[in-house]
PDB file of N, CA and C in Angstrom:
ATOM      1  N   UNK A   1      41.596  49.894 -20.770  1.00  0.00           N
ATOM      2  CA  UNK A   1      41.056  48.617 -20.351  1.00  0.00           C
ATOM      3  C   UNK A   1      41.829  47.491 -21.035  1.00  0.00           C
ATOM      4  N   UNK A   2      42.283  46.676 -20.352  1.00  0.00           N
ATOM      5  CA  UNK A   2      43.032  45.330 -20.359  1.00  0.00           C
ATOM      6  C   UNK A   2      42.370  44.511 -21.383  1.00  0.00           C
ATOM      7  N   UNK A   3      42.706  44.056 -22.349  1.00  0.00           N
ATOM      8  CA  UNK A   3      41.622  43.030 -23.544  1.00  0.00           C
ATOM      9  C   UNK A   3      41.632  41.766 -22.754  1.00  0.00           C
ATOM     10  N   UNK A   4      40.591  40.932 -23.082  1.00  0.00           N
ATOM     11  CA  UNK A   4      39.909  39.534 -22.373  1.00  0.00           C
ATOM     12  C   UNK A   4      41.187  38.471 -22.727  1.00  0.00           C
ATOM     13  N   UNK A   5      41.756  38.575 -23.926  1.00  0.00           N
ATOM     14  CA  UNK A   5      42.320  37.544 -24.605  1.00  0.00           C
ATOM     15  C   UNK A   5      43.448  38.205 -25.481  1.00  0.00           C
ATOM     16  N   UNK A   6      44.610  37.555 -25.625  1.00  0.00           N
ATOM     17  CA  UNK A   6      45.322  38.369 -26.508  1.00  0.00           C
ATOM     18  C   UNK A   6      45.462  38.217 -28.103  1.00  0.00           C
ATOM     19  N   UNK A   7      45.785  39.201 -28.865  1.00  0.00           N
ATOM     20  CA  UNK A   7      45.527  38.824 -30.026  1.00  0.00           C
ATOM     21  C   UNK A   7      46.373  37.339 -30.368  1.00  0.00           C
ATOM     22  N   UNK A   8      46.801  37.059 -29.847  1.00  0.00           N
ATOM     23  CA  UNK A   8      47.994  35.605 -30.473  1.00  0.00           C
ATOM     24  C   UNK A   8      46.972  34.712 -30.336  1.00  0.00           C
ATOM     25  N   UNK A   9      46.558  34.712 -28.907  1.00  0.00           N
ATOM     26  CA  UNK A   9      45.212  33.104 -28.360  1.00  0.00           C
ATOM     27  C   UNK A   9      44.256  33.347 -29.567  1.00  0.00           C
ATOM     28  N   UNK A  10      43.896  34.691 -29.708  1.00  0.00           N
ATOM     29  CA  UNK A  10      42.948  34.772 -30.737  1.00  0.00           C
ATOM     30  C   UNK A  10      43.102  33.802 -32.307  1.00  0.00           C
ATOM     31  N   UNK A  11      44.108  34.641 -32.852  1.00  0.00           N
ATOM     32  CA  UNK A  11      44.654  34.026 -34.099  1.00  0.00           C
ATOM     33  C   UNK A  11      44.605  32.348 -33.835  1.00  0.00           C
ATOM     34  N   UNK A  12      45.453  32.272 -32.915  1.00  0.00           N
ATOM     35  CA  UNK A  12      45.581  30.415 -32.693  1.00  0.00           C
ATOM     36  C   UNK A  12      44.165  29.897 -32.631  1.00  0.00           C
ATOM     37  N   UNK A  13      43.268  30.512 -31.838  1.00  0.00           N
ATOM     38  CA  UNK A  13      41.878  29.602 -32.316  1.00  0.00           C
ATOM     39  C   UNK A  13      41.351  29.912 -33.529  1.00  0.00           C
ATOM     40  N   UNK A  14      41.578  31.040 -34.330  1.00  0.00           N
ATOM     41  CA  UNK A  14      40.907  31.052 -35.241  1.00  0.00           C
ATOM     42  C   UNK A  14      41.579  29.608 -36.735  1.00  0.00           C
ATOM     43  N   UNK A  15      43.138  29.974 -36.564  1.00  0.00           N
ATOM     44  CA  UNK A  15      43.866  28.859 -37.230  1.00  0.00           C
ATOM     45  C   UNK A  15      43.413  27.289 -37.207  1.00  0.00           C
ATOM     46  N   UNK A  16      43.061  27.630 -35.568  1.00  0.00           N
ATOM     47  CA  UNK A  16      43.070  26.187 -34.985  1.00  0.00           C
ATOM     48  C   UNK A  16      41.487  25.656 -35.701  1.00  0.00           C
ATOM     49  N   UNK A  17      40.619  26.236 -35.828  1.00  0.00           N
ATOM     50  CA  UNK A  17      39.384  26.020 -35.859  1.00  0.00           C
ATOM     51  C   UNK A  17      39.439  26.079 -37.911  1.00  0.00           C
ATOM     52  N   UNK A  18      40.348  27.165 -37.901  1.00  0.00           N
ATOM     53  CA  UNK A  18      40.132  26.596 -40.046  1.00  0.00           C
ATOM     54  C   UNK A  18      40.959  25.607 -40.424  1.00  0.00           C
ATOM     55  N   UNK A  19      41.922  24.528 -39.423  1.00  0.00           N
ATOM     56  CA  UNK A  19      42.411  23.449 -39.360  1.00  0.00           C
ATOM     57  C   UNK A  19      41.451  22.365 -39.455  1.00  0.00           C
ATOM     58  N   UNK A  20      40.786  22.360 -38.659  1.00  0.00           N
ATOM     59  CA  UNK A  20      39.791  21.906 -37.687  1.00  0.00           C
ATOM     60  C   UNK A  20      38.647  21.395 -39.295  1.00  0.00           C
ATOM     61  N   UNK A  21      38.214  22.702 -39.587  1.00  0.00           N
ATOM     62  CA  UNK A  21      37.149  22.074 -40.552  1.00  0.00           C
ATOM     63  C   UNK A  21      37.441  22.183 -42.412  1.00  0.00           C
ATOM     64  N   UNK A  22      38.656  22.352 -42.219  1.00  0.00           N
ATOM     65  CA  UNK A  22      39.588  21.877 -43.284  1.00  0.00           C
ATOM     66  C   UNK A  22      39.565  20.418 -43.579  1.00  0.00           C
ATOM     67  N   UNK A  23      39.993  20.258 -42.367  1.00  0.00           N
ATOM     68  CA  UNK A  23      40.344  18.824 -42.182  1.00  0.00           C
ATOM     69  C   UNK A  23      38.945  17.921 -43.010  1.00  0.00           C
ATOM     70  N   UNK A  24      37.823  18.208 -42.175  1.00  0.00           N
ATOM     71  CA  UNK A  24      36.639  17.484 -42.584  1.00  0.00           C
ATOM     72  C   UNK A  24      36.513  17.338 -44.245  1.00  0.00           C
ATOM     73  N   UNK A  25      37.133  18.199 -45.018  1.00  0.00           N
ATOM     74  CA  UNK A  25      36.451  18.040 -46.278  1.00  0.00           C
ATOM     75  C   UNK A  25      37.715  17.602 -47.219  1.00  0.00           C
ATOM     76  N   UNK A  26      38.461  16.835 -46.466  1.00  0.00           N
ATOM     77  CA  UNK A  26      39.532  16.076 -47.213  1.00  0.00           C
ATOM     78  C   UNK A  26      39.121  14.183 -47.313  1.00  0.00           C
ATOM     79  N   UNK A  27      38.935  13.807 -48.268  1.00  0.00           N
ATOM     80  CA  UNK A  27      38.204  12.512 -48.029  1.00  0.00           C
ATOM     81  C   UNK A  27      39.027  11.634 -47.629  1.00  0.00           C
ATOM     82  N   UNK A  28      38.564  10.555 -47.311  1.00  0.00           N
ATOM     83  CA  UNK A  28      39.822   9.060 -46.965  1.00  0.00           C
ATOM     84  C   UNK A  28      38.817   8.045 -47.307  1.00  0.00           C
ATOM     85  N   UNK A  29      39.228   6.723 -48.107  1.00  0.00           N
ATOM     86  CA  UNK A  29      38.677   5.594 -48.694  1.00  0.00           C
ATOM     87  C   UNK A  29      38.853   4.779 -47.299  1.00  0.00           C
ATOM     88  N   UNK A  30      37.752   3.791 -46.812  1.00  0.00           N
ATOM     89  CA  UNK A  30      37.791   3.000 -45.767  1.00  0.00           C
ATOM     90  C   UNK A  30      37.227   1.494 -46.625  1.00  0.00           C
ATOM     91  N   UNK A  31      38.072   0.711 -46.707  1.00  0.00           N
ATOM     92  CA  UNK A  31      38.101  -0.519 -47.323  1.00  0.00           C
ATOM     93  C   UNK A  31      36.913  -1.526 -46.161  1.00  0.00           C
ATOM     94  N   UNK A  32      35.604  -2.070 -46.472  1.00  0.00           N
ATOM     95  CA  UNK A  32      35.261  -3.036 -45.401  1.00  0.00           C
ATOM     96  C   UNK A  32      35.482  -3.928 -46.452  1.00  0.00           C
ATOM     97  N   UNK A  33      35.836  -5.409 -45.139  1.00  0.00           N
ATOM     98  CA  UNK A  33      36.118  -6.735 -45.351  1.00  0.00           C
ATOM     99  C   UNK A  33      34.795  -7.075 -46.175  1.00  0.00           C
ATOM    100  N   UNK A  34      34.944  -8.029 -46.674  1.00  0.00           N
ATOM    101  CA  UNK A  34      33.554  -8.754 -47.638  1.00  0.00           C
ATOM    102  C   UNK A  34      33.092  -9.617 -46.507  1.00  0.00           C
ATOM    103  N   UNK A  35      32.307  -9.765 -46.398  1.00  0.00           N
ATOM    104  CA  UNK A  35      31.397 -10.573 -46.162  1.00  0.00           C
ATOM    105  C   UNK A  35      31.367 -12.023 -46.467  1.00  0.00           C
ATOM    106  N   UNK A  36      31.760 -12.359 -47.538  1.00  0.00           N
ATOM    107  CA  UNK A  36      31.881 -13.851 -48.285  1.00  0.00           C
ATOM    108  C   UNK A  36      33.416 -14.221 -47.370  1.00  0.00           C
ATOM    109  N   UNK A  37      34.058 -13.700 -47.011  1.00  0.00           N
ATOM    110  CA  UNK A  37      35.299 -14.717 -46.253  1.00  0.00           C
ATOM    111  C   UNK A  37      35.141 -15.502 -45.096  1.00  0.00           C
ATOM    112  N   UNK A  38      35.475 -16.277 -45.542  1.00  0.00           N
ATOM    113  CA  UNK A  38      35.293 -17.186 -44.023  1.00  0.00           C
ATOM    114  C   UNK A  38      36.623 -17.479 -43.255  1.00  0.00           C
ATOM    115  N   UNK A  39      36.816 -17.692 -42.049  1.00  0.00           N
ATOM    116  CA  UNK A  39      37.919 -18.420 -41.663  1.00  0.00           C
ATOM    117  C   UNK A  39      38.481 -19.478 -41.721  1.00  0.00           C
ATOM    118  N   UNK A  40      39.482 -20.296 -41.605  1.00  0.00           N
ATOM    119  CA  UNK A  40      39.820 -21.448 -41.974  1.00  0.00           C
ATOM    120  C   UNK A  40      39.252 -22.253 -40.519  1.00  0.00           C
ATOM    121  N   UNK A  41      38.191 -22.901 -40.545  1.00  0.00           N
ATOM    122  CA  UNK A  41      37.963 -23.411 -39.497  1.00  0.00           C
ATOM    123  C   UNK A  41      38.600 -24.869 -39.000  1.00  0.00           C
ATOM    124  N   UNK A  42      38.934 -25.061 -37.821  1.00  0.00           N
ATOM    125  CA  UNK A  42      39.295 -26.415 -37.420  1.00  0.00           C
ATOM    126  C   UNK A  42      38.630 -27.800 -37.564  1.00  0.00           C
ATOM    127  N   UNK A  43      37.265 -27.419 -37.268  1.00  0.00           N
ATOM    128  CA  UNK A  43      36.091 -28.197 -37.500  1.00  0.00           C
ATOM    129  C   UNK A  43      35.001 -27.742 -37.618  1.00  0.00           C
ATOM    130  N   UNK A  44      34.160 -28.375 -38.326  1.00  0.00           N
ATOM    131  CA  UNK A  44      32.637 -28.259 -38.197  1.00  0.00           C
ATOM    132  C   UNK A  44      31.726 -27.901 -36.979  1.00  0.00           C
ATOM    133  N   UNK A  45      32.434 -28.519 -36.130  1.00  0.00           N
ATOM    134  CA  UNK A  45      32.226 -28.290 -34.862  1.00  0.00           C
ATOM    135  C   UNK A  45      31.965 -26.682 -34.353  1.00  0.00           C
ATOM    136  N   UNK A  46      33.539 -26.057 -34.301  1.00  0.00           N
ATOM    137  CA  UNK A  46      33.505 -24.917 -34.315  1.00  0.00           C
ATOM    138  C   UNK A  46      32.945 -24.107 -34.971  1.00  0.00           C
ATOM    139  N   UNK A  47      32.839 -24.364 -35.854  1.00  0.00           N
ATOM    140  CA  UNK A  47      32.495 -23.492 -36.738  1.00  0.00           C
ATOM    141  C   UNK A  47      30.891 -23.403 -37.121  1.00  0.00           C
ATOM    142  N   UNK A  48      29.648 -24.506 -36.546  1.00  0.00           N
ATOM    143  CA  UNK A  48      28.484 -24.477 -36.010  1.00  0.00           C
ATOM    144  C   UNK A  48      28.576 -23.583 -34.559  1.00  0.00           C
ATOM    145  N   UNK A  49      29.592 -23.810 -33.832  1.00  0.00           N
ATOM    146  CA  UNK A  49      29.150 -23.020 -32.451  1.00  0.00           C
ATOM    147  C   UNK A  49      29.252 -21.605 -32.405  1.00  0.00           C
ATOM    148  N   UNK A  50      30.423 -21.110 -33.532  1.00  0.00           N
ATOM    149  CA  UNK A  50      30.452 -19.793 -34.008  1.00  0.00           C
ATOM    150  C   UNK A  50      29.450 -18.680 -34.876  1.00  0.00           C
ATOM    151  N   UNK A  51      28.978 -20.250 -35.793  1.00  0.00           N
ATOM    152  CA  UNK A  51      27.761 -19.359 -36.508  1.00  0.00           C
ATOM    153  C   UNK A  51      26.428 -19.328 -35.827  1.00  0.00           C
ATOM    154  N   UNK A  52      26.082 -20.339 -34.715  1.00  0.00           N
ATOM    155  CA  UNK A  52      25.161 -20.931 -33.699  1.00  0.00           C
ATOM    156  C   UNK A  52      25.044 -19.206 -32.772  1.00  0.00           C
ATOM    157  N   UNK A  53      26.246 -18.954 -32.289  1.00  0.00           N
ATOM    158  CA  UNK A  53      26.586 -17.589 -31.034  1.00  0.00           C
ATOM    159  C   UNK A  53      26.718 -16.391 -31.453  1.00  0.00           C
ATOM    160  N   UNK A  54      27.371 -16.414 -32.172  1.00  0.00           N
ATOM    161  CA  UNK A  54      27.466 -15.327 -32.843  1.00  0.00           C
ATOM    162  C   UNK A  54      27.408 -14.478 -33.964  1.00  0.00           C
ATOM    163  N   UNK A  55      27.310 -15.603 -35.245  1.00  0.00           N
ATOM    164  CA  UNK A  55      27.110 -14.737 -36.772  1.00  0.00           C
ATOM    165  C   UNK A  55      25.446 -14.628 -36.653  1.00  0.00           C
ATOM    166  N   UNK A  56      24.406 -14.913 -36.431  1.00  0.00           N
ATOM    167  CA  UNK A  56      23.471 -14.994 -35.871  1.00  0.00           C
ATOM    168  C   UNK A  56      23.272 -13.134 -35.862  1.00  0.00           C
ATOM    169  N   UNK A  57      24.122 -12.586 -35.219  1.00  0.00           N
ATOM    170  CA  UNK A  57      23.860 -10.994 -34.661  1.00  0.00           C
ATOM    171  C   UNK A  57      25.036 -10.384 -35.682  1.00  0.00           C
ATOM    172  N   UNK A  58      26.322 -10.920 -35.336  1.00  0.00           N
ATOM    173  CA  UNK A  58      27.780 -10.143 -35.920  1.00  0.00           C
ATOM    174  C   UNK A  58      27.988 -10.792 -37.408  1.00  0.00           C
ATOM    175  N   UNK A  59      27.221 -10.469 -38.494  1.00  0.00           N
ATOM    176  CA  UNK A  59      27.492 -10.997 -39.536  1.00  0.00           C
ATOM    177  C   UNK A  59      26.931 -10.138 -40.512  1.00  0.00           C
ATOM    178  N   UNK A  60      26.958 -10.596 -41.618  1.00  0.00           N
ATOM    179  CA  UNK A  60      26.947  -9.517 -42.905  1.00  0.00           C
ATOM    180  C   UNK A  60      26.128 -10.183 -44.109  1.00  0.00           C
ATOM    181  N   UNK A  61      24.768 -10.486 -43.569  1.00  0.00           N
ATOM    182  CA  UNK A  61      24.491 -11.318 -44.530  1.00  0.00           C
ATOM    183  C   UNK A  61      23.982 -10.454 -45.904  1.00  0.00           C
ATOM    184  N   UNK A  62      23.855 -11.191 -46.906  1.00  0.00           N
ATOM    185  CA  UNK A  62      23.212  -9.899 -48.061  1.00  0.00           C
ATOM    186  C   UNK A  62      21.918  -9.566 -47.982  1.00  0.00           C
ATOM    187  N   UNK A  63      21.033 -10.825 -47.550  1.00  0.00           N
ATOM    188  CA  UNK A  63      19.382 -10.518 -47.285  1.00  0.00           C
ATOM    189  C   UNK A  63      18.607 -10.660 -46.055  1.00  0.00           C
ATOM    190  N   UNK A  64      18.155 -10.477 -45.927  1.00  0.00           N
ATOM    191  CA  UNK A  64      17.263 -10.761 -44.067  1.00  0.00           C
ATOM    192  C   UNK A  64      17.583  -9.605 -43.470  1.00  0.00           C
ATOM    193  N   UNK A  65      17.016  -9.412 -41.897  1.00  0.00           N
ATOM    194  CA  UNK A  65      17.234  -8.543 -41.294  1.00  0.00           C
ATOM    195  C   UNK A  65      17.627  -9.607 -39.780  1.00  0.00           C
ATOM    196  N   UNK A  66      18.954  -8.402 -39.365  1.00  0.00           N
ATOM    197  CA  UNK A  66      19.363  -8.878 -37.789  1.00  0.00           C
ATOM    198  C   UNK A  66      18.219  -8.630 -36.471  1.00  0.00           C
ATOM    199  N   UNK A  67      18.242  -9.779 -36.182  1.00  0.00           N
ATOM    200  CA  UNK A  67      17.401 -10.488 -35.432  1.00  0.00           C
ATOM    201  C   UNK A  67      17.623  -9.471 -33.975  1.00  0.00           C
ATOM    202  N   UNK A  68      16.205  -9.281 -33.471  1.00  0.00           N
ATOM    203  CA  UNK A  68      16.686  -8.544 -32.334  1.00  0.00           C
ATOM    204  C   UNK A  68      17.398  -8.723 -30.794  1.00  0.00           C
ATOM    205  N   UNK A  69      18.182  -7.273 -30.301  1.00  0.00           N
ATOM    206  CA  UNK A  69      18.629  -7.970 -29.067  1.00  0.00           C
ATOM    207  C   UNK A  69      18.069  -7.874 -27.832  1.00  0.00           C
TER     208      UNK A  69
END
């Protein structure tokens, strides 16, 4: 009787798969931006209509909770 799979496909998934969760337990540092930076704004202007639209939801404040959508 003919085997389902050959031993090579075999090996390769088994490699492929202790690649696979190898991988997971290698760490990587992910730097987030602070929070305290601001942009150099043009005006006041803008920079009310930006925090008015959008920091409102997309922002990072240290206390409160984001307001729902």
């Amino acid at each position: 009787m003919k085997r389902l799979l050959p031993s090579w496909w075999f090996k390769l998934g088994l490699g492929a798969l202790f690649v696979f969760l190898a991988i997971q337990l290698v760490p990587y540092r992910v730097d987030n931006p602070s929070g305290r930076d601001q942009p150099k704004w043009d005006s006041k202007q803008t920079q009310a209509l930006a925090m008015r639209g959008c920091a409102d939801c997309h922002s990072n404040p240290p206390a409160g909770v984001q307001p729902a959508a």
